[in-house]
N, C-alpha and C. Protein backbone atom coordinates (compact mmCIF):
# COMPACT_ATOMS: atom_id res chain seq x y z
N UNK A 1 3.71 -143.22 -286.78
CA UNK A 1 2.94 -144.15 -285.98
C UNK A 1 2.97 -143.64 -284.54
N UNK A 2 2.08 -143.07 -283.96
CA UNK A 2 1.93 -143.09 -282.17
C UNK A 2 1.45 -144.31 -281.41
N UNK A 3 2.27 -144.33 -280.99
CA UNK A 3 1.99 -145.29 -279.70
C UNK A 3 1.94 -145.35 -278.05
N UNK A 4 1.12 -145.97 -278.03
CA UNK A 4 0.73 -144.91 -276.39
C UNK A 4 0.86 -146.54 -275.58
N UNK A 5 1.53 -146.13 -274.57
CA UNK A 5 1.35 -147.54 -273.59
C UNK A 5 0.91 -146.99 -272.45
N UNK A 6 -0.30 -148.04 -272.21
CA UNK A 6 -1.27 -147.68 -270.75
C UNK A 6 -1.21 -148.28 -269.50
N UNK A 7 -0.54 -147.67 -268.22
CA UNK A 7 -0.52 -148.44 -267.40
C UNK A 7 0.20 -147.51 -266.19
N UNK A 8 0.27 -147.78 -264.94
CA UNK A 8 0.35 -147.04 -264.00
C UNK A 8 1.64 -146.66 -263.58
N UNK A 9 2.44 -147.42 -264.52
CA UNK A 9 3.58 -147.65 -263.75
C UNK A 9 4.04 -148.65 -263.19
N UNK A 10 3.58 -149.79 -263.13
CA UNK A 10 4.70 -150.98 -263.02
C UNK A 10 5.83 -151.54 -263.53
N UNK A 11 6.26 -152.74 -263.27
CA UNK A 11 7.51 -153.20 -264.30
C UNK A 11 6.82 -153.73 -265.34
N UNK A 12 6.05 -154.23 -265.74
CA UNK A 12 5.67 -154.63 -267.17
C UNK A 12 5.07 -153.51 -267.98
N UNK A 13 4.45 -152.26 -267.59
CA UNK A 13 4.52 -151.16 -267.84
C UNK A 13 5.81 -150.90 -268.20
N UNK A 14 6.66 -150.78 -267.60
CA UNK A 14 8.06 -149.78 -267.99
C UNK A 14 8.52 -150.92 -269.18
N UNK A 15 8.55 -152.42 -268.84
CA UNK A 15 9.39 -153.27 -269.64
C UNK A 15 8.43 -153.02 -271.15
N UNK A 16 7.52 -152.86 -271.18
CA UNK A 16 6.61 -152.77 -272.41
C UNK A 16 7.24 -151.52 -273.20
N UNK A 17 6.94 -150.35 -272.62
CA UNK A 17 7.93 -149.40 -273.13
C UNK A 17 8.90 -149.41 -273.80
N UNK A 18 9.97 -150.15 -272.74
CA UNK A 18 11.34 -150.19 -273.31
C UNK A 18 11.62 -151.06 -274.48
N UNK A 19 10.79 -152.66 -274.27
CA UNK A 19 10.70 -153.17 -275.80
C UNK A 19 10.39 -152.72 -276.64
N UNK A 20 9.12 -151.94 -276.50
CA UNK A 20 8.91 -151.29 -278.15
C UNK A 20 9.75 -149.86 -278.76
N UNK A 21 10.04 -149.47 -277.77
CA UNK A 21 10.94 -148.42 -277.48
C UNK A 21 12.27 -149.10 -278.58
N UNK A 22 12.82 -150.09 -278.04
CA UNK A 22 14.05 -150.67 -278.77
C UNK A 22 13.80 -151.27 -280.01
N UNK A 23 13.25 -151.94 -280.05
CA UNK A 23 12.53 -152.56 -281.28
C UNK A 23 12.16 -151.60 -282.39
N UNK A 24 11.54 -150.83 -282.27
CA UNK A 24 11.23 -149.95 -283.18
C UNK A 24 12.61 -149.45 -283.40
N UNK A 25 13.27 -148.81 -282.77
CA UNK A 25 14.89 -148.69 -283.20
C UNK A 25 15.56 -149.62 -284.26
N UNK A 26 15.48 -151.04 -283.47
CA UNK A 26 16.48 -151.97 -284.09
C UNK A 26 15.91 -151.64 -285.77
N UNK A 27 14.69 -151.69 -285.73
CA UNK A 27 13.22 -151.62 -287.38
C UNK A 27 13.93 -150.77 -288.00
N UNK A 28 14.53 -149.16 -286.76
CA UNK A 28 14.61 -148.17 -287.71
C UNK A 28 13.05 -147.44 -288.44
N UNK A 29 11.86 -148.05 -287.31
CA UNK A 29 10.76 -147.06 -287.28
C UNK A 29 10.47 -145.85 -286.84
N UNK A 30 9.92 -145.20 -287.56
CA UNK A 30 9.77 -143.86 -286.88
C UNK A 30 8.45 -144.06 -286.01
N UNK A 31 8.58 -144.09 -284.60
CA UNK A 31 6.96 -143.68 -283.58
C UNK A 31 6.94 -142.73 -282.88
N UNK A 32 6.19 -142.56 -282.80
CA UNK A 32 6.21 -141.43 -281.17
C UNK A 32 5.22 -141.89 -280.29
N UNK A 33 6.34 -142.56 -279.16
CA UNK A 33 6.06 -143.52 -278.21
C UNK A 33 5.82 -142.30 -276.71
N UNK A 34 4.50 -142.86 -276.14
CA UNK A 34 3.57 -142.01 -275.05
C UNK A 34 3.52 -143.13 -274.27
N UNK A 35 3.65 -142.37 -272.97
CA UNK A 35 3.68 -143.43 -271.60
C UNK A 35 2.28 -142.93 -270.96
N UNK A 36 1.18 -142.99 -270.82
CA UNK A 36 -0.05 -142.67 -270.15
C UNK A 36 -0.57 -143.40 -268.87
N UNK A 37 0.09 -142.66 -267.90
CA UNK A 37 -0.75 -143.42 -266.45
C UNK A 37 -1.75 -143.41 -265.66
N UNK A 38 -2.23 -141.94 -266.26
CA UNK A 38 -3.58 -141.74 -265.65
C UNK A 38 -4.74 -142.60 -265.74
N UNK A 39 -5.47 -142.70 -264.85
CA UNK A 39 -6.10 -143.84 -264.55
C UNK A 39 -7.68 -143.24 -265.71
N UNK A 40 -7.62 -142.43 -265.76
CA UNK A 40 -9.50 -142.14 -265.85
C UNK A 40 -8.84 -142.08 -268.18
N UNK A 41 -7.95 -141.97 -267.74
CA UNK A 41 -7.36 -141.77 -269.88
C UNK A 41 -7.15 -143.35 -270.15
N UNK A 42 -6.70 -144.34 -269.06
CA UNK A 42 -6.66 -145.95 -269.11
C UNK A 42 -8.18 -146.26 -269.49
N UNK A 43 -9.03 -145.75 -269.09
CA UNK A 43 -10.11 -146.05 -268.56
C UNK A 43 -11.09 -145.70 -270.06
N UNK A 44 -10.43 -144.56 -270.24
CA UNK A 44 -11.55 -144.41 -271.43
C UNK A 44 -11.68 -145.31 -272.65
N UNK A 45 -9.55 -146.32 -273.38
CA UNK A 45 -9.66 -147.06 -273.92
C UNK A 45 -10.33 -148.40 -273.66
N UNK A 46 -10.85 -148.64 -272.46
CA UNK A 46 -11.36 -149.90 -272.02
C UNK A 46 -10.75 -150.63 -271.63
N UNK A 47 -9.52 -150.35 -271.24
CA UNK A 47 -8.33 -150.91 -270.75
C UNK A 47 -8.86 -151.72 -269.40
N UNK A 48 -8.80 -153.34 -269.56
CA UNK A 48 -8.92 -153.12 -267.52
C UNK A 48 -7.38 -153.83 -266.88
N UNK A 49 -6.73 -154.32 -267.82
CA UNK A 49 -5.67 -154.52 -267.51
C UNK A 49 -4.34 -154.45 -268.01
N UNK A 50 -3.49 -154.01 -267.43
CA UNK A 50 -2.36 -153.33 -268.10
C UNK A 50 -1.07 -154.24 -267.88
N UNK A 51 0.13 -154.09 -268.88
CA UNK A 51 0.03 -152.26 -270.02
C UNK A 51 -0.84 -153.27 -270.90
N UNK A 52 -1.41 -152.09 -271.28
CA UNK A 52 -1.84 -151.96 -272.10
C UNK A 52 -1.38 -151.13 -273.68
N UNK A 53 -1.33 -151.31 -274.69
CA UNK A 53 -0.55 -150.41 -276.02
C UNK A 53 -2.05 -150.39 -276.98
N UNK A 54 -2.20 -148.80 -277.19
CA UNK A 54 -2.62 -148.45 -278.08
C UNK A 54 -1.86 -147.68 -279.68
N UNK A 55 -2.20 -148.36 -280.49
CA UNK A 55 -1.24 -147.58 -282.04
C UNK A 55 -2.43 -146.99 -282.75
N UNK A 56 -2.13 -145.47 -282.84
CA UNK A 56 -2.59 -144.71 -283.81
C UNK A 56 -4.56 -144.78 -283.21
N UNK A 57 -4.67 -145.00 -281.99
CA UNK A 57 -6.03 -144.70 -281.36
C UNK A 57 -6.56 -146.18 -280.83
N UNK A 58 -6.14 -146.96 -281.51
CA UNK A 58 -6.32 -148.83 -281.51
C UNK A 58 -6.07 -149.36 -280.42
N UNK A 59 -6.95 -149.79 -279.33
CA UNK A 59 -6.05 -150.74 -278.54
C UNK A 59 -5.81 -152.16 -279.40
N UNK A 60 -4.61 -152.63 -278.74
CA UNK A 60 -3.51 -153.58 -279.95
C UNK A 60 -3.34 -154.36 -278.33
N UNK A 61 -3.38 -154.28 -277.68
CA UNK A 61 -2.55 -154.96 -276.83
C UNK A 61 -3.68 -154.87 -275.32
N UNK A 62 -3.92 -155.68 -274.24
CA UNK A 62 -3.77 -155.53 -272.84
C UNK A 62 -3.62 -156.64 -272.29
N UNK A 63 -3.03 -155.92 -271.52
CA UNK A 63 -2.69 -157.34 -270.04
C UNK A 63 -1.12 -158.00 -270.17
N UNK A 64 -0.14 -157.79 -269.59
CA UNK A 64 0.95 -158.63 -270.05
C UNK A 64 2.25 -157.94 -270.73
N UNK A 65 3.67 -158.62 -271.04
CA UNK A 65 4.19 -157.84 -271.96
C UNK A 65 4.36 -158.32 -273.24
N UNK A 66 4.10 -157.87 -273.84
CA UNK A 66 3.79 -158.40 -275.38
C UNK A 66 4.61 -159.21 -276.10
N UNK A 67 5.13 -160.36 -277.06
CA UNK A 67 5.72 -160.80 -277.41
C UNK A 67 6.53 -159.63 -278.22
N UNK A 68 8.27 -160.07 -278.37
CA UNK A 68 8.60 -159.25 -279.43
C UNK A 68 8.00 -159.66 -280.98
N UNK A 69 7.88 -160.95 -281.11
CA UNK A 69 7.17 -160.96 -282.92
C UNK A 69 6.01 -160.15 -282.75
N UNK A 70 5.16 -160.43 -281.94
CA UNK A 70 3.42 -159.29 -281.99
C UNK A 70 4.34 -157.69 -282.39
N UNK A 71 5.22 -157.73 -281.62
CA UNK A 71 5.54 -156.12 -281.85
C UNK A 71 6.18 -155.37 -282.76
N UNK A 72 6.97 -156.55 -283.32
CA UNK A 72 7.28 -156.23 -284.61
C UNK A 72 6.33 -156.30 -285.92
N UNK A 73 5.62 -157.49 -285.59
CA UNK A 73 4.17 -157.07 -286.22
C UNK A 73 3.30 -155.69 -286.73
N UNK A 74 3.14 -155.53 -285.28
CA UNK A 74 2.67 -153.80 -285.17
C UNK A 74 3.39 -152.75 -285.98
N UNK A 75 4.89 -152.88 -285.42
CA UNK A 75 5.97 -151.61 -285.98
C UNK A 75 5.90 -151.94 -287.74
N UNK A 76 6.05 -153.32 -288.42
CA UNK A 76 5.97 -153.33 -289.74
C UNK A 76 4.53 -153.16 -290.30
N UNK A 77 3.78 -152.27 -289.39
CA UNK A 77 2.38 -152.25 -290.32
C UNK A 77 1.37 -153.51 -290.70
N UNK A 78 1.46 -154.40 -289.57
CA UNK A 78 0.56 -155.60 -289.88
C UNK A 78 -0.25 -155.42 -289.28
N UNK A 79 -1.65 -155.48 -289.71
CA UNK A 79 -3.12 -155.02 -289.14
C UNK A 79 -2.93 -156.63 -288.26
N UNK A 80 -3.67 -156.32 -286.87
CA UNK A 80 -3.67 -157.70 -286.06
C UNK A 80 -4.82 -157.49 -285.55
N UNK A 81 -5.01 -158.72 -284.44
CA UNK A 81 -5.97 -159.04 -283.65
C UNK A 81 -5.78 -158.39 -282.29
N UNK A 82 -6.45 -158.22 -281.20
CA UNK A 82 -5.88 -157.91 -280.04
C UNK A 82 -5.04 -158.95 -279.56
N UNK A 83 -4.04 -158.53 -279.20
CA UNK A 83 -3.70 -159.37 -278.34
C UNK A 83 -3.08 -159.38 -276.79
N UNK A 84 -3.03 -160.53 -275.85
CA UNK A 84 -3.58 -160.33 -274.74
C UNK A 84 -4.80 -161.29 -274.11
N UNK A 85 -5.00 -161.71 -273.06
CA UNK A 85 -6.48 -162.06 -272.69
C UNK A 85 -8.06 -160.74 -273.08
N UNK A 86 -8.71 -161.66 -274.25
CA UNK A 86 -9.39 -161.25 -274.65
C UNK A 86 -10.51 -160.60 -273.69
N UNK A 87 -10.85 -160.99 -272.41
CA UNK A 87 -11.33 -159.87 -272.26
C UNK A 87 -10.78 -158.53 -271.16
N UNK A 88 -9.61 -158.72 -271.20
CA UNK A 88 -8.60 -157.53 -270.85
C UNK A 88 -9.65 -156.34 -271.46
N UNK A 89 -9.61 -155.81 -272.47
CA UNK A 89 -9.85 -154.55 -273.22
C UNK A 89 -11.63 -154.45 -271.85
N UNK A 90 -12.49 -155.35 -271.73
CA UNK A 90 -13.97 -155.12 -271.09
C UNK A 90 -14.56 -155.24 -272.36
N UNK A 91 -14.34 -155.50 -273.19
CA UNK A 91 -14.90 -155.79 -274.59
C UNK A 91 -14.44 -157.36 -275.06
N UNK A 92 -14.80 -157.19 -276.50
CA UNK A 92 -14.75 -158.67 -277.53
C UNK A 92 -13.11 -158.32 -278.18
N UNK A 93 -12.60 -159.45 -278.69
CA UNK A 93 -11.51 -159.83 -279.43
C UNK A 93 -11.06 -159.04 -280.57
N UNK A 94 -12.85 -158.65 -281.45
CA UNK A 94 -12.56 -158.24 -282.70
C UNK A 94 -13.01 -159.40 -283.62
N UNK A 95 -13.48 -160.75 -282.66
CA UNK A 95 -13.96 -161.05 -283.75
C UNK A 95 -15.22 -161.23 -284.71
N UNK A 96 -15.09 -161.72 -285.62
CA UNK A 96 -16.60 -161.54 -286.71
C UNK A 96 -18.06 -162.24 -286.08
N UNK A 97 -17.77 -162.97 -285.30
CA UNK A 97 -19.00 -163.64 -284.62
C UNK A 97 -19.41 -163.14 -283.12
N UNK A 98 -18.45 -162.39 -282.71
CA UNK A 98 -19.00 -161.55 -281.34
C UNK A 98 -19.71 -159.97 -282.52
N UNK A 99 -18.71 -159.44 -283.32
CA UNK A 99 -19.72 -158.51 -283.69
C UNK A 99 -20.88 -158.53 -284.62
N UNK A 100 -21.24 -159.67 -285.32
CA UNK A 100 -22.44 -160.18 -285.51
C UNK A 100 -23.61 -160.56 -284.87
N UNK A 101 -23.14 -161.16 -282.89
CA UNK A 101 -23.90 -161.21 -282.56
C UNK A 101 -24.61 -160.06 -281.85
N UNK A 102 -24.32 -158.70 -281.97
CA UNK A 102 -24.51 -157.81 -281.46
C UNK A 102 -23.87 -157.48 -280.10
N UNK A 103 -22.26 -157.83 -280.07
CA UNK A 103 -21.83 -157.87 -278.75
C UNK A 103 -21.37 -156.31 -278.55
N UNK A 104 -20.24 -156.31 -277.68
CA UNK A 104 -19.99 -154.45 -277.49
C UNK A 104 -19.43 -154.27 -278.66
N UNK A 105 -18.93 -155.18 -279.68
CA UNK A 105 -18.00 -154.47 -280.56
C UNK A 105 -18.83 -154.38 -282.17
N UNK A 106 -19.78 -154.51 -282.30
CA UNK A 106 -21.20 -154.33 -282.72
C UNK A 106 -21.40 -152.78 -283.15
């Protein structure tokens, strides 16, 4: 599983890290956890607010630091929703009636 956390460097940046960082330990998951601060590589996931966590190409996460259940979520392989203020990502939620109506995630 790769996991990339997006963000410039703040403390909820670093604290995001370090939870999933540990967590995945405590799991006994194998990830390979990426710290990405560049602004224009934030930029390309649609990130507008950070951290942000992408798994395996997915943004999964922006804005905030993530609950530990969401993250254990993630680490045990549970397909989720974004989570975060939905329009953190500059996009839709993911859900079935924004991409029906032809929104960005369409």
């Amino acid at each position: 599983m790769n996991i990339k956390v997006l963000g410039t460097g703040c403390a909820n940046c670093k604290s995001t890290m370090n939870l999933i960082e540990q967590i995945a330990k405590d799991l006994g998951t194998d990830v390979t956890l990426e710290k990405v601060e560049d602004l224009a590589q934030i930029m390309q996931y649609g990130v507008m607010t950070t951290p942000g966590v992408v798994i395996d190409e997915q943004v999964v996460h922006a804005g905030g630091i993530p609950d530990k259940a969401v993250i254990e979520g993630w680490l045990q392989g549970a397909t989720g929703e974004v989570s975060g203020d939905s329009n953190a990502s500059g996009c839709c939620d993911g859900s079935s009636e924004e991409k029906s109506s032809g929104g960005c995630c369409s």
